[in-house]
Protein backbone atom coordinates (compact mmCIF):
# COMPACT_ATOMS: atom_id res chain seq x y z
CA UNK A 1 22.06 -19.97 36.84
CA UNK A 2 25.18 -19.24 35.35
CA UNK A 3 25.62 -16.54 32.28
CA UNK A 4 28.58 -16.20 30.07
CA UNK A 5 28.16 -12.64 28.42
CA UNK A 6 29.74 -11.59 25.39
CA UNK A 7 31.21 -7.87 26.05
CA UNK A 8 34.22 -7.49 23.47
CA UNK A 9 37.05 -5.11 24.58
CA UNK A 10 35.22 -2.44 26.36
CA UNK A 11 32.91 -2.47 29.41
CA UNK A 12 29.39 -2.88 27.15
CA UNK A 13 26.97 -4.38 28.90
CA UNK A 14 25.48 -6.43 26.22
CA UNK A 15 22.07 -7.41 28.10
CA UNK A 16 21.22 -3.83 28.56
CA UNK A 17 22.03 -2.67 25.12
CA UNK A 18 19.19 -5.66 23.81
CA UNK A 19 16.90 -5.23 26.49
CA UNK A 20 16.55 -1.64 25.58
CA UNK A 21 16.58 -2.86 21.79
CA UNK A 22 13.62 -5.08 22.96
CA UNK A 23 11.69 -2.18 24.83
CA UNK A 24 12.45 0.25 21.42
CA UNK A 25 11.16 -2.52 18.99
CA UNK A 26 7.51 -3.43 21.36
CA UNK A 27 7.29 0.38 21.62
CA UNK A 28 7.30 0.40 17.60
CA UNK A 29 5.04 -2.31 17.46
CA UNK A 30 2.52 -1.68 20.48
CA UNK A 31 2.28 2.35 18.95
CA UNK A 32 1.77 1.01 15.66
CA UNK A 33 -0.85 -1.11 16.79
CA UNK A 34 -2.89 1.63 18.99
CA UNK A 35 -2.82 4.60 16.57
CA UNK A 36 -4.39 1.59 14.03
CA UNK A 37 -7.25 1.14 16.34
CA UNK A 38 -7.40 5.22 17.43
CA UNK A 39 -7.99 5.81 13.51
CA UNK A 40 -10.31 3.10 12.98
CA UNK A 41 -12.76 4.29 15.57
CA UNK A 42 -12.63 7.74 14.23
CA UNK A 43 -12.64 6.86 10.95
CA UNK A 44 -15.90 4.83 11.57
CA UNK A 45 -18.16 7.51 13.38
CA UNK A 46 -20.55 9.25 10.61
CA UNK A 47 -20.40 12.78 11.68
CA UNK A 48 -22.00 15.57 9.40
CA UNK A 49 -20.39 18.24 11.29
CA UNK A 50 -16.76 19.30 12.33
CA UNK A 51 -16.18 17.22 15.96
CA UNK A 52 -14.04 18.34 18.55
CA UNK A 53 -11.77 16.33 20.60
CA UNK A 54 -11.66 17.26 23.91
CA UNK A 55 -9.93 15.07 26.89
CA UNK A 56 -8.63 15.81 30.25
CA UNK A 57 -6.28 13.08 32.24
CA UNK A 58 -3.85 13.48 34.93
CA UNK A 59 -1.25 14.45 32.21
CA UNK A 60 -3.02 17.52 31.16
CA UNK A 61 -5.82 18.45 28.53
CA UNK A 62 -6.05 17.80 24.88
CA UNK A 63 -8.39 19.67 22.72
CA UNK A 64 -8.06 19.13 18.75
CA UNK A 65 -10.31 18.78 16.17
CA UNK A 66 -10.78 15.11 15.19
CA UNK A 67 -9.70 15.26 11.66
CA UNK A 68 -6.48 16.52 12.89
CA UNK A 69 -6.29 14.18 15.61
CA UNK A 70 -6.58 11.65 12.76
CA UNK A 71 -3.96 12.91 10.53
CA UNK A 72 -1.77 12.78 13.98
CA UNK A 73 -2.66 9.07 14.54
CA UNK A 74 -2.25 8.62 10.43
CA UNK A 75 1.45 9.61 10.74
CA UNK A 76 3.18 6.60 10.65
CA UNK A 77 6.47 8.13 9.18
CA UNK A 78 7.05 10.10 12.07
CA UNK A 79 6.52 7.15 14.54
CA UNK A 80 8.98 5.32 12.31
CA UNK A 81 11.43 7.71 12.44
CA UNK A 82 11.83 8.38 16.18
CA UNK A 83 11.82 4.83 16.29
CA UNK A 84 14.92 4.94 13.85
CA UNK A 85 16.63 7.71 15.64
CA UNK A 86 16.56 5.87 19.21
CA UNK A 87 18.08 2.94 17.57
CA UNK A 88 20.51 4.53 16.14
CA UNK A 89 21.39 6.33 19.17
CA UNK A 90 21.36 2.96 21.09
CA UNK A 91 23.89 1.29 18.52
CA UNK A 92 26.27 4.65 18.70
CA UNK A 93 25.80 4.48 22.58
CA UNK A 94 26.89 0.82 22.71
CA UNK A 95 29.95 1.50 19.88
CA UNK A 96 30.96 4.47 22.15
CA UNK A 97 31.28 2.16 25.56
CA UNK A 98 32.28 -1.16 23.18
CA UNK A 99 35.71 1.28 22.17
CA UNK A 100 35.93 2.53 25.53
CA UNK A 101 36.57 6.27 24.00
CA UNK A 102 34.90 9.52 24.27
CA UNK A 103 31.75 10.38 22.07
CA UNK A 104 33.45 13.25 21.09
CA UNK A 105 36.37 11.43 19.87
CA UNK A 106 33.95 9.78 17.03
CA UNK A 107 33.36 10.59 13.51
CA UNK A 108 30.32 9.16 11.42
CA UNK A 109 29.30 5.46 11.39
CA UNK A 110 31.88 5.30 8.41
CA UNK A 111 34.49 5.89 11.49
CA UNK A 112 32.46 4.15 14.45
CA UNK A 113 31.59 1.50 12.65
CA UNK A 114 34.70 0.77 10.57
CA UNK A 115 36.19 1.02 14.55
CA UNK A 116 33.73 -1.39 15.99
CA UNK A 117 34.30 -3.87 13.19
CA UNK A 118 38.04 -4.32 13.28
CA UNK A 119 37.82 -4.50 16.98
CA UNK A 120 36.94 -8.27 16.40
CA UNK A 121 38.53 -8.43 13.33
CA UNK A 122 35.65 -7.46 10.90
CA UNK A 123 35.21 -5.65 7.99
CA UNK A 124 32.58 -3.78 6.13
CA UNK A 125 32.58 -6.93 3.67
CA UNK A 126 31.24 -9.14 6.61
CA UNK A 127 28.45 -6.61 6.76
CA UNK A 128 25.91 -7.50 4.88
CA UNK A 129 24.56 -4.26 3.33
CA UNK A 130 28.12 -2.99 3.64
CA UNK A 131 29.47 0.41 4.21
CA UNK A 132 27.23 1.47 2.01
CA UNK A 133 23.99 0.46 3.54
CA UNK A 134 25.31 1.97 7.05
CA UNK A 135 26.02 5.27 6.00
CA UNK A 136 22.34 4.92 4.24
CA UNK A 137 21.16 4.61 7.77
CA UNK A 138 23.43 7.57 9.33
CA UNK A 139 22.06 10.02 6.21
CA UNK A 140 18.31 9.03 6.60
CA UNK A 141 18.78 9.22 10.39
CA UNK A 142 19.91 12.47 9.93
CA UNK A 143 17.78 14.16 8.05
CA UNK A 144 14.89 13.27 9.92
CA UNK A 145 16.66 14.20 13.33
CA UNK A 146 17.51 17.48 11.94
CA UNK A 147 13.79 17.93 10.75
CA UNK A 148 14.46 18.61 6.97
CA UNK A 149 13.62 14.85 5.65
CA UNK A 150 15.76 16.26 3.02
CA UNK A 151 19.13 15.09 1.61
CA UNK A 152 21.68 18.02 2.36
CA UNK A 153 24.83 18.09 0.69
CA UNK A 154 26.96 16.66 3.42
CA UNK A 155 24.43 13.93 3.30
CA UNK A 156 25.14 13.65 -0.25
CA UNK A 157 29.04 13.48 -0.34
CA UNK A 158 28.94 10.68 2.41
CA UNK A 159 26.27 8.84 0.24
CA UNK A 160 28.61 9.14 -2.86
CA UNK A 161 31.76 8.40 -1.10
CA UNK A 162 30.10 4.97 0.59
CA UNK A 163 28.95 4.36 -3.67
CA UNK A 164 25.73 5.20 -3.28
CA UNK A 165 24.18 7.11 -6.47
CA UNK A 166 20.72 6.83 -6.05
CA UNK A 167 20.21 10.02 -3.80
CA UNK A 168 21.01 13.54 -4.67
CA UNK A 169 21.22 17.32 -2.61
CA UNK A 170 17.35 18.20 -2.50
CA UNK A 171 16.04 15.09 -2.47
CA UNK A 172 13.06 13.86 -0.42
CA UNK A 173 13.69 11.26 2.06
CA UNK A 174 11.25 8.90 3.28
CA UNK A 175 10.51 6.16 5.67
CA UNK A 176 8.14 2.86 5.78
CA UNK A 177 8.28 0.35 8.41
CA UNK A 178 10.00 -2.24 5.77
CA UNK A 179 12.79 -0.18 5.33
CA UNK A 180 12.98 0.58 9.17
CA UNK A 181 13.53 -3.18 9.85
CA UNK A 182 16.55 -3.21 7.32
CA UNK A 183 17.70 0.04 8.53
CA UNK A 184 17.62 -1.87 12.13
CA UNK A 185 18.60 -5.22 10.68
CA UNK A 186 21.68 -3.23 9.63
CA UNK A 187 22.83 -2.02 13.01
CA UNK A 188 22.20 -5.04 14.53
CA UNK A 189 24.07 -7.34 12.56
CA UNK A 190 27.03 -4.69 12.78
CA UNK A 191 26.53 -4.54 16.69
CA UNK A 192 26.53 -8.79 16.52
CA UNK A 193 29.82 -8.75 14.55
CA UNK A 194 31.54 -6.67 17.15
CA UNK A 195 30.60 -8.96 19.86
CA UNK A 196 28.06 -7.37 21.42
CA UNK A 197 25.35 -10.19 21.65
CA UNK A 198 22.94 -11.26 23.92
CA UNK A 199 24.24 -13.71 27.11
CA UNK A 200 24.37 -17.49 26.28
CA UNK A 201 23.55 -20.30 29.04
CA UNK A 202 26.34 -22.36 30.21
């Protein structure tokens, strides 16, 4: 079987960059899926007194009180968010080796992506949340990497610059799974316009 693989001007390898898209995306979905479950068994034991969680596997031992291992399982904006910050990563990762430069020699996505756009003769108009909506993705990535889920002021100039108004210094940032697919969505299609798509048959 023959493949013809789309790899733009750099050395990308297009199949790995989706198939580790793929593995991110049935992590999301198979996590989301078992913490649902973990809470509704919890959640439907009638205990009158404080229970204690305590399990031993080959990884180790866990010992936590159950209403804390609930509010664990109940975090779904944390699962969402390392779930953001991998893809963005993995987009960044595949820009980096699309370019065939040097991490280091990178800005923001207002520089990486504005590069891996015009490398196949794209724009941010052809993107269809724009610059704006990518640099939405870079800030909220950000400030849950850097573990203030917070809007700092750099955060806030890049917003403004890109023409986005609706965020301020101080401001809370948060994260549901709907606006995780469009933050995805976003990096996908910009990944797509650059070239970097999955092998067709020939």
């Amino acid at each position: 079987m023959v493949w013809d693989t789309v790899l733009g001007i750099g050395a990308v390898d297009a199949e790995a960059v989706w198939d580790e898209w793929l593995r991110i995306t049935r992590f999301l979905e198979a996590a989301r899926l078992a913490f649902a479950r973990e809470a509704e068994l919890w959640t439907s034991l009638e205990t009158v007194e404080p229970v204690t969680l305590d399990v031993t596997t080959s990884k180790g031992r866990y010992r936590v009180d159950v209403a804390d291992h609930l509010t664990a399982v109940q975090d779904d904006e944390t699962l969402l968010a390392s779930v953001l910050i991998h893809t963005y990563a993995l987009a960044e990762s595949a820009a980096v080796d699309h370019l065939s430069i040097g991490a280091r020699d990178l800005g923001g996505i207002e520089d990486w992506g504005d590069r891996l756009l015009a490398s196949e003769n794209r724009s941010w108009r052809d993107l269809q949340d724009g610059l704006a909506g990518a640099v939405e993705v870079a800030v909220v990535r950000n400030a849950f990497a850097h573990g203030q889920r917070t809007i700092d002021a750099s955060g806030e100039r890049r917003l403004r610059a890109a023409g986005v108004s609706s965020w301020s210094a101080g401001d809370s940032v948060s994260l549901t799974y709907d606006q995780l697919q469009v933050y995805r969505r976003c990096l996908r299609h910009m990944l797509g316009l650059a070239g970097i798509r999955r092998a067709t048959r020939t």
